[in-house]
N, C-alpha and C. Protein backbone atom coordinates (compact mmCIF):
# COMPACT_ATOMS: atom_id res chain seq x y z
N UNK A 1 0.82 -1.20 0.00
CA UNK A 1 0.00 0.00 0.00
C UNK A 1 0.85 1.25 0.00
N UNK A 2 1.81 1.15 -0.63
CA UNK A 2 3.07 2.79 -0.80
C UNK A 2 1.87 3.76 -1.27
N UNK A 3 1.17 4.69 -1.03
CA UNK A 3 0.33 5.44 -0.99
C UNK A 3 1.43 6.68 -0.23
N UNK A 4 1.29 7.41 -1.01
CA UNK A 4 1.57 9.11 -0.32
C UNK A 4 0.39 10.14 -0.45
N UNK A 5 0.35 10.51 0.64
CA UNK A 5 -1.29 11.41 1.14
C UNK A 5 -0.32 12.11 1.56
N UNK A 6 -0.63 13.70 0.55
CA UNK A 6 -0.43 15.20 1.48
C UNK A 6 -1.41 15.55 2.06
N UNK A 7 -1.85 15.81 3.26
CA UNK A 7 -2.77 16.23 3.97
C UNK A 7 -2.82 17.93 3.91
N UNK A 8 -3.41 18.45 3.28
CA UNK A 8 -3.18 20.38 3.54
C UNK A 8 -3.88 20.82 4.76
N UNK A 9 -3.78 21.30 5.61
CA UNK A 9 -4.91 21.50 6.64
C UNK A 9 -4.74 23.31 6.83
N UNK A 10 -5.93 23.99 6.99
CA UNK A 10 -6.16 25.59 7.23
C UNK A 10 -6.31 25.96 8.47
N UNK A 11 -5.58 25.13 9.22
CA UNK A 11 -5.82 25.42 10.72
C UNK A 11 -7.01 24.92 11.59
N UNK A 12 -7.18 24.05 11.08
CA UNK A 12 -8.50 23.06 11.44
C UNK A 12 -8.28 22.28 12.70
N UNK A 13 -9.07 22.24 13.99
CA UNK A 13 -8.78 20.99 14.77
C UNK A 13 -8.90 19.44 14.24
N UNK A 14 -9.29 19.05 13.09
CA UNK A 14 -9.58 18.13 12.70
C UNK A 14 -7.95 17.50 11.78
N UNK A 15 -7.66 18.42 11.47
CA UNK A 15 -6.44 18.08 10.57
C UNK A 15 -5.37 16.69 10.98
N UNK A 16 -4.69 17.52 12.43
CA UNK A 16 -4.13 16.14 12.59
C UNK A 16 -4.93 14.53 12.89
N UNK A 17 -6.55 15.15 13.10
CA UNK A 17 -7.30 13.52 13.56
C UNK A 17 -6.85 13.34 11.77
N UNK A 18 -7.31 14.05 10.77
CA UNK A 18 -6.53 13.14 9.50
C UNK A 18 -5.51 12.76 9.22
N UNK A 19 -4.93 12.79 9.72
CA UNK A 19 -3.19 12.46 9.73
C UNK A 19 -3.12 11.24 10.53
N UNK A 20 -3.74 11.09 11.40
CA UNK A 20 -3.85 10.21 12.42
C UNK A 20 -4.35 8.93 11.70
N UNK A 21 -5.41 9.04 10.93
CA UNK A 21 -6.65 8.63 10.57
C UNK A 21 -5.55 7.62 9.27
N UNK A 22 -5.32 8.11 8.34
CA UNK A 22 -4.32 8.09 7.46
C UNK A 22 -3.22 7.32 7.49
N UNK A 23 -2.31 7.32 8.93
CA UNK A 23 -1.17 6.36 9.10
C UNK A 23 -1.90 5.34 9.78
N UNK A 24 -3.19 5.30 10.40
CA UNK A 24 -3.73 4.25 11.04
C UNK A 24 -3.96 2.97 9.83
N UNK A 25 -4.63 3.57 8.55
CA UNK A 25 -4.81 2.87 7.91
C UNK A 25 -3.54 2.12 6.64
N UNK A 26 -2.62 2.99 7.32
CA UNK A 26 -0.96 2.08 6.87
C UNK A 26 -0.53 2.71 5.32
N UNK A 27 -0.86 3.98 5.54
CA UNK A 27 -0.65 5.20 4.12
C UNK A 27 0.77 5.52 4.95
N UNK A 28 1.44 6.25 4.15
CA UNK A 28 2.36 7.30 4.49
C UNK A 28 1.78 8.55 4.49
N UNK A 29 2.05 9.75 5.23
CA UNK A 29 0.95 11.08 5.08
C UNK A 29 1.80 11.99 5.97
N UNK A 30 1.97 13.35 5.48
CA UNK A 30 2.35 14.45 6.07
C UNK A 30 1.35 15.48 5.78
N UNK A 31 1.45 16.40 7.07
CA UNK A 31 0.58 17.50 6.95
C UNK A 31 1.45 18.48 6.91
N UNK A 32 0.83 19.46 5.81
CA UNK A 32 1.40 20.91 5.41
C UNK A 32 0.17 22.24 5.62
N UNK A 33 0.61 23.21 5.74
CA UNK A 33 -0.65 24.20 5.95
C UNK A 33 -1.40 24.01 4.34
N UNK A 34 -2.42 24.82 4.58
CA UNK A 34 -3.17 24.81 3.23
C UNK A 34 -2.36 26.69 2.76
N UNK A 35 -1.46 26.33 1.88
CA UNK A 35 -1.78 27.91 1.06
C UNK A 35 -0.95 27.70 -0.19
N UNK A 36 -0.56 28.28 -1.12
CA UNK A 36 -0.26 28.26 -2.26
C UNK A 36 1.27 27.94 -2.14
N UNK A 37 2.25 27.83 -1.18
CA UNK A 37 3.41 27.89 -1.31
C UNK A 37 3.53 26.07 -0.64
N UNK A 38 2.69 25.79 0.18
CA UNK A 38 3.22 24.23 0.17
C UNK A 38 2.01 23.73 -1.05
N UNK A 39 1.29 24.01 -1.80
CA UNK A 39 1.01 23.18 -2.57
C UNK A 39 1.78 22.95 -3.75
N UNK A 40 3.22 23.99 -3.98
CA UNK A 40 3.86 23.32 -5.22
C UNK A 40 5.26 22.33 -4.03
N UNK A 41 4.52 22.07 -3.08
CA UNK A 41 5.73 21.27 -2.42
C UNK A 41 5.35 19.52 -2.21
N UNK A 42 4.17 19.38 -2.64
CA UNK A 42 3.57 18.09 -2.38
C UNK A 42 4.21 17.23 -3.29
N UNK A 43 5.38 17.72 -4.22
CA UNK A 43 5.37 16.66 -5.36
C UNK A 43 5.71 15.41 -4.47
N UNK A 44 5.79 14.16 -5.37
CA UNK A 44 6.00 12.89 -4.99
C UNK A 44 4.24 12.48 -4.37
N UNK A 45 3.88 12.90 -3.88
CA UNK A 45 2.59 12.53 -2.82
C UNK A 45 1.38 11.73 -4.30
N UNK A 46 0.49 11.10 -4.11
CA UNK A 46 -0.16 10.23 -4.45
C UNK A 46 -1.57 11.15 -4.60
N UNK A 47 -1.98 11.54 -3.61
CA UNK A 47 -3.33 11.71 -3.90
C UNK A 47 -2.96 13.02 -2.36
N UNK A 48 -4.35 13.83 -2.32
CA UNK A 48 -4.37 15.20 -1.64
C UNK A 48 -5.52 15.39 -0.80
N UNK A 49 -5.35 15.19 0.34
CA UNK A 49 -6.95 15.74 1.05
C UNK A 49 -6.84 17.11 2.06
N UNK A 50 -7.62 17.45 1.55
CA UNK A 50 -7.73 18.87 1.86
C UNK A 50 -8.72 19.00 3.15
N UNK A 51 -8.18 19.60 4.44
CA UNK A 51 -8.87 19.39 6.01
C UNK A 51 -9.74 20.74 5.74
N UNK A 52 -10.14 20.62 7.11
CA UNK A 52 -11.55 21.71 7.47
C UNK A 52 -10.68 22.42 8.60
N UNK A 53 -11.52 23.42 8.67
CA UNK A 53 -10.78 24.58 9.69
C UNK A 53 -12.21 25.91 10.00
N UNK A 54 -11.70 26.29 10.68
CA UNK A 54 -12.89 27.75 10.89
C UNK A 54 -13.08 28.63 10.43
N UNK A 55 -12.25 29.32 8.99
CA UNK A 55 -12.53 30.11 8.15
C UNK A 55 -13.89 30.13 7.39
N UNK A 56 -13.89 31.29 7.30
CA UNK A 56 -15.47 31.63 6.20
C UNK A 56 -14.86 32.22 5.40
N UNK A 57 -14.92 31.19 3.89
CA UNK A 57 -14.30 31.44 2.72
C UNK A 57 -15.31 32.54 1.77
N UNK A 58 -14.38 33.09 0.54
CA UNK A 58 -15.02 33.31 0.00
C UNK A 58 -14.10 33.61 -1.60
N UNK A 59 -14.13 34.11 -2.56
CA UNK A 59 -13.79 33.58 -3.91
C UNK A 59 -12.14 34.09 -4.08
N UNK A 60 -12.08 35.31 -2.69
CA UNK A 60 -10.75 35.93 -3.05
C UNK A 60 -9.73 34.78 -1.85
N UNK A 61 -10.70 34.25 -0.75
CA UNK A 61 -9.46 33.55 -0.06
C UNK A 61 -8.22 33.17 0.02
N UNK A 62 -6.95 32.95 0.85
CA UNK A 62 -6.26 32.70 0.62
C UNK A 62 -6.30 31.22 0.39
N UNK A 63 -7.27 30.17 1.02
CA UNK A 63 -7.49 28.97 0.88
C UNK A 63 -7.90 28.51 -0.39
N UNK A 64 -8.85 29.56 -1.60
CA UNK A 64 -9.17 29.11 -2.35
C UNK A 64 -8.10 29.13 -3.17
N UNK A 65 -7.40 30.38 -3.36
CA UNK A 65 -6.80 30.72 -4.06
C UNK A 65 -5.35 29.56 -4.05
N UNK A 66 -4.80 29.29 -2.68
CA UNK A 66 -4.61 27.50 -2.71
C UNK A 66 -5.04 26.67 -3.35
N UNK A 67 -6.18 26.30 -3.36
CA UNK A 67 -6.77 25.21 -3.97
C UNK A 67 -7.09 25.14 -5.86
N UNK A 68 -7.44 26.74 -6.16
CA UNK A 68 -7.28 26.65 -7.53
C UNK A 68 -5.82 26.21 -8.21
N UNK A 69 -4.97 27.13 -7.80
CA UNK A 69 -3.20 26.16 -7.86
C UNK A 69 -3.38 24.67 -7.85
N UNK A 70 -4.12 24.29 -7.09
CA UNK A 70 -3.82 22.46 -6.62
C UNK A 70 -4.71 21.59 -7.50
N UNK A 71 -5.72 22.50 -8.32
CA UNK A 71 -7.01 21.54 -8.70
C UNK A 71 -6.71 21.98 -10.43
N UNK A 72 -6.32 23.22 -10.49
CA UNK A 72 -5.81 23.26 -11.97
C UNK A 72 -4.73 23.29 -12.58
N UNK A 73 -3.40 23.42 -11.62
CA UNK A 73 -2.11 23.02 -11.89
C UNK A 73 -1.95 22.09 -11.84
N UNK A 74 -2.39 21.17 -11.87
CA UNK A 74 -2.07 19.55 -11.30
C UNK A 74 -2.99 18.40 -11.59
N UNK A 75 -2.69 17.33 -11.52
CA UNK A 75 -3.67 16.33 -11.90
C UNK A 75 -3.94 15.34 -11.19
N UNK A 76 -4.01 15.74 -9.51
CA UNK A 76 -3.67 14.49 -8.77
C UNK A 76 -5.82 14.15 -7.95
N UNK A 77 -5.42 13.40 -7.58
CA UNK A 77 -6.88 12.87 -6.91
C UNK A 77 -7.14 13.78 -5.64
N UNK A 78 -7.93 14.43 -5.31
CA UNK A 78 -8.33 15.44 -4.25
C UNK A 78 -9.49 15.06 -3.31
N UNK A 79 -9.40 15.68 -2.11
CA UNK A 79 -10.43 15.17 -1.65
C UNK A 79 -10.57 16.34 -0.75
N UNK A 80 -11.39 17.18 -0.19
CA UNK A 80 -11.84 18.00 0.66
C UNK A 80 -12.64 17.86 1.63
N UNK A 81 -12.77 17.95 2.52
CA UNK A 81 -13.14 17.52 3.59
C UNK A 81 -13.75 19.24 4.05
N UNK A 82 -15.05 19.36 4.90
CA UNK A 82 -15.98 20.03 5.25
C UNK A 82 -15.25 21.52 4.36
N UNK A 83 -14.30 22.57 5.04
CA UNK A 83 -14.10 23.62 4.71
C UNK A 83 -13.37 23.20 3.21
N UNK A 84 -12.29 22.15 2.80
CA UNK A 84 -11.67 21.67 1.59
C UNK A 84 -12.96 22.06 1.06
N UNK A 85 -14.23 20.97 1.16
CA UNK A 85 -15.33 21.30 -0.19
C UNK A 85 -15.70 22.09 -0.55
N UNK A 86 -15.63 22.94 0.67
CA UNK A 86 -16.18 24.30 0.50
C UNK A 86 -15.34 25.29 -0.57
N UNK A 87 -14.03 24.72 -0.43
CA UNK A 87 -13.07 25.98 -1.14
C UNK A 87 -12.97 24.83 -2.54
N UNK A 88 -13.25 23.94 -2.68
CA UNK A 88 -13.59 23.54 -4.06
C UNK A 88 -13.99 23.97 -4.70
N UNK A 89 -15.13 23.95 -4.47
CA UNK A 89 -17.13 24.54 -4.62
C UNK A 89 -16.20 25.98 -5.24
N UNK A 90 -16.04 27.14 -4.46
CA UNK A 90 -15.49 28.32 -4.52
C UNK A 90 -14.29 27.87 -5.76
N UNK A 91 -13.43 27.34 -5.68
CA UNK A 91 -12.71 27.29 -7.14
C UNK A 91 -12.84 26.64 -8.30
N UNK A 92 -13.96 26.21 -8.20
CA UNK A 92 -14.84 25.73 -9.51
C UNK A 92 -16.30 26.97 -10.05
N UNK A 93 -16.19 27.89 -9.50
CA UNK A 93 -17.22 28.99 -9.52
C UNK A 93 -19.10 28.41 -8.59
N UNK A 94 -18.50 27.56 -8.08
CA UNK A 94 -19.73 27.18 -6.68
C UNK A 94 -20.30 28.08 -5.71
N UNK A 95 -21.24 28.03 -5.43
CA UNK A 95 -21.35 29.07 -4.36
C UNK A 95 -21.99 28.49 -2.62
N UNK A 96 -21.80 29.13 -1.86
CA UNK A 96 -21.63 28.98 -0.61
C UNK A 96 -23.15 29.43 -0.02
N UNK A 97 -23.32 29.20 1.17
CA UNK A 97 -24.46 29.73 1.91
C UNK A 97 -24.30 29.65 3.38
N UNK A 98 -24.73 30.44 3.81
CA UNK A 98 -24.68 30.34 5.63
C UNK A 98 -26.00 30.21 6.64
N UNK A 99 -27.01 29.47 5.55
CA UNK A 99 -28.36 29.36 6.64
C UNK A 99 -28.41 28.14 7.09
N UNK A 100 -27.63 27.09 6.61
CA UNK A 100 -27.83 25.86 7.15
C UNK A 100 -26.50 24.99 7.90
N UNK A 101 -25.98 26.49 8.72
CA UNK A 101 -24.84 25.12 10.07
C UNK A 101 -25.39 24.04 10.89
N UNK A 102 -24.41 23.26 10.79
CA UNK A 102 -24.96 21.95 11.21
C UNK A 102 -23.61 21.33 12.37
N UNK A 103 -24.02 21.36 13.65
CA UNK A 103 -22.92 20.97 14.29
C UNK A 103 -23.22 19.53 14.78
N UNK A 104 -22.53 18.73 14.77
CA UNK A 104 -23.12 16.97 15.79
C UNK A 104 -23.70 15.88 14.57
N UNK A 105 -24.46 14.69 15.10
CA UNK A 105 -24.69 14.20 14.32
C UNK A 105 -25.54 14.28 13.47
N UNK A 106 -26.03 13.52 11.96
CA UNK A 106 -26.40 14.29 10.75
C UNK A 106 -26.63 12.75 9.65
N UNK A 107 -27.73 12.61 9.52
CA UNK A 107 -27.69 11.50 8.46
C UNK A 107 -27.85 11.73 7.18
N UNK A 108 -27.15 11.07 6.39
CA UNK A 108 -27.06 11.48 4.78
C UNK A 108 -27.66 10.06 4.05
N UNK A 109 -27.98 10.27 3.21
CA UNK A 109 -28.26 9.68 1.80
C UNK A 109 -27.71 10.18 0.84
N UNK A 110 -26.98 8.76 0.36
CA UNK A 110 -25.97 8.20 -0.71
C UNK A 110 -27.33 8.42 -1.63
N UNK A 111 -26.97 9.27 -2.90
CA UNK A 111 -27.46 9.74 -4.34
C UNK A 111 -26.88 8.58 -5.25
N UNK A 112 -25.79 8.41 -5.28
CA UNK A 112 -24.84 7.68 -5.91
C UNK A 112 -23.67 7.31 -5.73
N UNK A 113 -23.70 5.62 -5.90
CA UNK A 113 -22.91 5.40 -5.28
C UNK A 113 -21.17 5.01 -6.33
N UNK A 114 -20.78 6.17 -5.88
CA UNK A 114 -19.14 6.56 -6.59
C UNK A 114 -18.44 5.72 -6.03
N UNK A 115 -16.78 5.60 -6.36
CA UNK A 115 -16.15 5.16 -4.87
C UNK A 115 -15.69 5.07 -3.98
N UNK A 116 -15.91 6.49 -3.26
CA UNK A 116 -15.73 6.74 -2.54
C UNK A 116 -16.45 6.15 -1.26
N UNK A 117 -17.95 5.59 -1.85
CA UNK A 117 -19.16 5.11 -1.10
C UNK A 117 -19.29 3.60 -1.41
N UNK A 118 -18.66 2.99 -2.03
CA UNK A 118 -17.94 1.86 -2.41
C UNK A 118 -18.53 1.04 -1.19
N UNK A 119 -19.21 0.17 -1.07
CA UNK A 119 -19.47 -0.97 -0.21
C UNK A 119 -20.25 -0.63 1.06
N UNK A 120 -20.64 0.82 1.13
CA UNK A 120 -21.05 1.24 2.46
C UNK A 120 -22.92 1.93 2.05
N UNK A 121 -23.66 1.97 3.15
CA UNK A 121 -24.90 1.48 3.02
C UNK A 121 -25.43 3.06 2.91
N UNK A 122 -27.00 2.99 1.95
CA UNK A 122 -27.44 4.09 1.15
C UNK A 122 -27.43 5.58 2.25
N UNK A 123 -27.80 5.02 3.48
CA UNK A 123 -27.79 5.91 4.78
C UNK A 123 -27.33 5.91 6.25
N UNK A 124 -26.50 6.35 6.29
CA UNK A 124 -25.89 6.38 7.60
C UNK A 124 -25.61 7.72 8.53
N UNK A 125 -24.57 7.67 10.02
CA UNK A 125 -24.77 8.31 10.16
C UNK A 125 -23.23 9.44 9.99
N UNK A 126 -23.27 10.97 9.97
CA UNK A 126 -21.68 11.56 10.33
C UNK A 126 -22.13 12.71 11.02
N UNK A 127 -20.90 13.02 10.95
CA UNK A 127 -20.46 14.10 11.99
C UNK A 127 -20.38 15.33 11.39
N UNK A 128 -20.67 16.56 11.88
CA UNK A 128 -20.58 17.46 11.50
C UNK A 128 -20.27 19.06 11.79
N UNK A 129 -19.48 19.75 11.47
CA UNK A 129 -19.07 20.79 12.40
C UNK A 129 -18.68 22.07 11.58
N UNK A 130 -19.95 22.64 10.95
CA UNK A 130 -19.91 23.37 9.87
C UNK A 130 -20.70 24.95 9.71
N UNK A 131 -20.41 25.66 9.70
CA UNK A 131 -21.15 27.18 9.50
C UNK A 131 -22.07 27.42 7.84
N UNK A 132 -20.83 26.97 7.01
CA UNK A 132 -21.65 27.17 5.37
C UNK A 132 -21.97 26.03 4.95
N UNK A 133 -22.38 25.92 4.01
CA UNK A 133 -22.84 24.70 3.06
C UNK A 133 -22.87 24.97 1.70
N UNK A 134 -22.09 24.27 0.67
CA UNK A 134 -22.30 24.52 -0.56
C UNK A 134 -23.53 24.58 -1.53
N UNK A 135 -24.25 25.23 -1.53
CA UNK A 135 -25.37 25.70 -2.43
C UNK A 135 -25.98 25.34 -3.74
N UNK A 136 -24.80 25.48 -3.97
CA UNK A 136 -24.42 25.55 -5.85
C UNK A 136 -23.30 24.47 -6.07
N UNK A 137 -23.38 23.91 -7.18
CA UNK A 137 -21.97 23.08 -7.96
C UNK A 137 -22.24 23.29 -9.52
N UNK A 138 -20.98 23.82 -9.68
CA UNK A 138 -21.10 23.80 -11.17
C UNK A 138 -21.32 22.13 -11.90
N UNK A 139 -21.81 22.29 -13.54
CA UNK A 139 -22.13 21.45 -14.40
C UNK A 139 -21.14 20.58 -13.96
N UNK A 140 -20.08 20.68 -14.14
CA UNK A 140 -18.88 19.79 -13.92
C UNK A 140 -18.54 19.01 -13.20
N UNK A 141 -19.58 19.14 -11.87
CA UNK A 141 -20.04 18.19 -10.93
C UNK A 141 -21.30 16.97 -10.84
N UNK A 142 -21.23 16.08 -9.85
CA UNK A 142 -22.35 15.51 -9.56
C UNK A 142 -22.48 15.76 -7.92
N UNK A 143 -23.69 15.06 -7.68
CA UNK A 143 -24.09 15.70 -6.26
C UNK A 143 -23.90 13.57 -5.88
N UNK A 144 -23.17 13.50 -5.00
CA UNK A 144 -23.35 11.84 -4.59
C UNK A 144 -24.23 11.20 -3.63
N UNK A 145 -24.19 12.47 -2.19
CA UNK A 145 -25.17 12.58 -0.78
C UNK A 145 -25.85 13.98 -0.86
N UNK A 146 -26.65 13.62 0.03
CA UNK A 146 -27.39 14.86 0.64
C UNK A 146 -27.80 14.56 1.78
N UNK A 147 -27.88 15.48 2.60
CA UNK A 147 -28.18 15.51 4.30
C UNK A 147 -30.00 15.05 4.23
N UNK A 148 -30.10 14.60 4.74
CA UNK A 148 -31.97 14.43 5.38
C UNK A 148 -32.65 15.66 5.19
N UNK A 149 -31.34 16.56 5.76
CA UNK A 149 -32.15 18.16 5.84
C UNK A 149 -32.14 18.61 4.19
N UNK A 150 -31.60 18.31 3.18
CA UNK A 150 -31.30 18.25 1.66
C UNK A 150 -30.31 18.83 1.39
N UNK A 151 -29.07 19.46 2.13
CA UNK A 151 -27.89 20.40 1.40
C UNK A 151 -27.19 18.77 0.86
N UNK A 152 -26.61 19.62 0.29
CA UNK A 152 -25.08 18.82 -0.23
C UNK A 152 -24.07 18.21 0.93
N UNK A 153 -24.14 17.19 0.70
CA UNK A 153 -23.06 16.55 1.75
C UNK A 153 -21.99 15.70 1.00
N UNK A 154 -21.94 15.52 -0.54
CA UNK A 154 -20.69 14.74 -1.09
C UNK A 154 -21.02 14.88 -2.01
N UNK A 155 -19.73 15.15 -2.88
CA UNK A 155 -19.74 15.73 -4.49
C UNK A 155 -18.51 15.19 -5.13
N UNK A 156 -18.62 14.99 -6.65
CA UNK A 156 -17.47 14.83 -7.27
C UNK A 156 -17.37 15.14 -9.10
N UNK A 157 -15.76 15.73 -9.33
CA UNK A 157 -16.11 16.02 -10.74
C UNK A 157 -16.30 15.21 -11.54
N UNK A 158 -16.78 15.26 -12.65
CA UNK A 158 -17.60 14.25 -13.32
C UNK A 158 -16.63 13.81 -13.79
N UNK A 159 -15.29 14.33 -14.07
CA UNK A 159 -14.17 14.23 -15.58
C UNK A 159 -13.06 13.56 -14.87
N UNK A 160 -12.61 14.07 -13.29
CA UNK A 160 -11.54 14.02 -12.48
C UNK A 160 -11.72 13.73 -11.19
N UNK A 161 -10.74 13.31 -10.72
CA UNK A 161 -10.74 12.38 -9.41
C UNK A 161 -10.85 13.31 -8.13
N UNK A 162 -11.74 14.57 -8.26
CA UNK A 162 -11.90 15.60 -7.58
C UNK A 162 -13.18 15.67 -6.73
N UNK A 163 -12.93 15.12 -5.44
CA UNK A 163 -14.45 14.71 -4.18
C UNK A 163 -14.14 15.84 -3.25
N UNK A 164 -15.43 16.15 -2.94
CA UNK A 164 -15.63 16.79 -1.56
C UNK A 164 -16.85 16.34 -0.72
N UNK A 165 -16.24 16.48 0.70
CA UNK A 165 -17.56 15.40 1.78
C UNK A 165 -17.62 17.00 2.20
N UNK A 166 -19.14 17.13 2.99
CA UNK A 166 -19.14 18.54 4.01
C UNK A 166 -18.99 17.62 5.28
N UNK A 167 -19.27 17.09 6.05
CA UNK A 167 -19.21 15.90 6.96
C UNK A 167 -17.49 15.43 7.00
N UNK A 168 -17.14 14.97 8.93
CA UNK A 168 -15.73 14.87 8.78
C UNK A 168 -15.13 13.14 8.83
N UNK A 169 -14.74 12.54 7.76
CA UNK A 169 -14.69 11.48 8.15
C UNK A 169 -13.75 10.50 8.99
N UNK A 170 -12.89 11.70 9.38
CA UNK A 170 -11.86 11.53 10.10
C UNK A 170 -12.02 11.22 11.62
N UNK A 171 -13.10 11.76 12.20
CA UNK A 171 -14.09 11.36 13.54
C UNK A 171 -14.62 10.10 13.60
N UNK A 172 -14.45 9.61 14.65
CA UNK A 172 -15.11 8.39 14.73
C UNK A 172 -16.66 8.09 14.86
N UNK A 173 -17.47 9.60 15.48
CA UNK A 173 -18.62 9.97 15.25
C UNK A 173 -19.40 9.10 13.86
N UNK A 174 -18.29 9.42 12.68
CA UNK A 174 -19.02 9.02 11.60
C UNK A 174 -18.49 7.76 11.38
N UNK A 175 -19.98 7.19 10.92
CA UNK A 175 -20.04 5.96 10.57
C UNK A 175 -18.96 5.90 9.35
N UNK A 176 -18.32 4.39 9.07
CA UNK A 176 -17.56 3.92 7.57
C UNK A 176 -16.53 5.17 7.29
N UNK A 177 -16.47 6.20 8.21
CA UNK A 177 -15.07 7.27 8.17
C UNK A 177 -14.07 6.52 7.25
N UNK A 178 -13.69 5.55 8.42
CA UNK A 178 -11.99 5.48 7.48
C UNK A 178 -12.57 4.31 6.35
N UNK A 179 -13.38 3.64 6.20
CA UNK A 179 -13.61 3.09 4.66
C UNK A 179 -13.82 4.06 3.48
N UNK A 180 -14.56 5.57 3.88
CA UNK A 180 -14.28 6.51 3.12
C UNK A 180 -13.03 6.94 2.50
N UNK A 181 -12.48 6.86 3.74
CA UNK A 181 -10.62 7.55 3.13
C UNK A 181 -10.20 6.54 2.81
N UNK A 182 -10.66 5.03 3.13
CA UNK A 182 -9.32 4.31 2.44
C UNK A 182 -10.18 4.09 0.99
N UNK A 183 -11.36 4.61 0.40
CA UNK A 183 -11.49 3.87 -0.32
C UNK A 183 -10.70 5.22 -1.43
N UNK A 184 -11.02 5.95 -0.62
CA UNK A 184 -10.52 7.67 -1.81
C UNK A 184 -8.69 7.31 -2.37
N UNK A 185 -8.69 7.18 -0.99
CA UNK A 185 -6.68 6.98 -1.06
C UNK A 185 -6.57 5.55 -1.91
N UNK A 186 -7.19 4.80 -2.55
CA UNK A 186 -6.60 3.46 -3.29
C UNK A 186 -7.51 4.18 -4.87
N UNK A 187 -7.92 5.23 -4.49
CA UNK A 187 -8.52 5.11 -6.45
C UNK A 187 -7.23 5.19 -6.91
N UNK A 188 -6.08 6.29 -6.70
CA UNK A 188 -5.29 6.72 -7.53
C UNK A 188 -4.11 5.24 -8.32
């Protein structure tokens, strides 16, 4: 399983539980901040997941503006995680909303099952610890989950190996967590 996972994290308490999460499941993985100067440093790394943190993004961010570097300079498998999707969403021309934070637990329904959702059941439960919610996804997307409550809870580009969860799967809160990441970390 020689797998290299750069972990980017924006100052998130969750970051190192991914890092954690990551060598548990017998990856190699370092964490770097999220901004434009360690993302031309990831070379060698395999695939990219992008952590959550407490920022409220928006199109000029320094996070997005990270992530456009990482999602259009490059061609590697991505994965974003709650604030990551969010600054996806935002560098694919997505848009954001702030009426539906959702903190604790949260059941979703699997839309489709990608594989990221690979072997795990249409509804379960996760975790959640979030202020915005992505609104909008451009054409270039599909929608995979949605919360009970109906936002977006997992997305991916239709063309490229580019996912975002709003939900953290790095918590043990959520159900099939690390079958999520291990199934993301073996597409590449």
């Amino acid at each position: 399983m020689n797998k290299r996972v750069a972990i980017l994290g924006p100052s998130g308490q969750y970051n190192h539980l991914i890092l954690r999460r990551v060598k548990e499941l017998g990856f190699y993985a370092e964490l770097f901040e999220l901004n434009e100067k360690n993302v031309l440093k990831i070379n060698g790394f395999d695939v990219v997941i992008i952590g959550g943190g407490p920022a409220r993004l928006d199109d000029s961010s320094q996070e997005v503006r990270a992530i456009k570097k990482l999602v259009f300079d490059r061609e590697m498998p991505v994965l974003g995680i709650c604030l990551g999707f969010q600054a996806i969403a935002l560098a694919f021309r997505g848009k954001l909303t702030t009426d539906q934070p959702s903190f604790g637990p949260q059941k979703i329904i699997v839309k489709e099952k990608d594989v990221i959702f690979e072997g795990l059941p249409d509804i379960f439960s996760v975790w959640e610890s979030h202020n915005d919610t992505v609104s909008f996804l451009p054409n270039e997307f599909k929608i995979l989950a949605v919360a009970e409550k109906g936002y977006i809870e997992a997305a991916r580009h239709i063309k490229r190996p580019i996912f975002g969860v709003l939900f953290h799967p790095e918590v043990e809160h959520t159900q099939f967590g690390s079958k999520i990441l291990h199934n993301f970390i073996l597409l590449s």
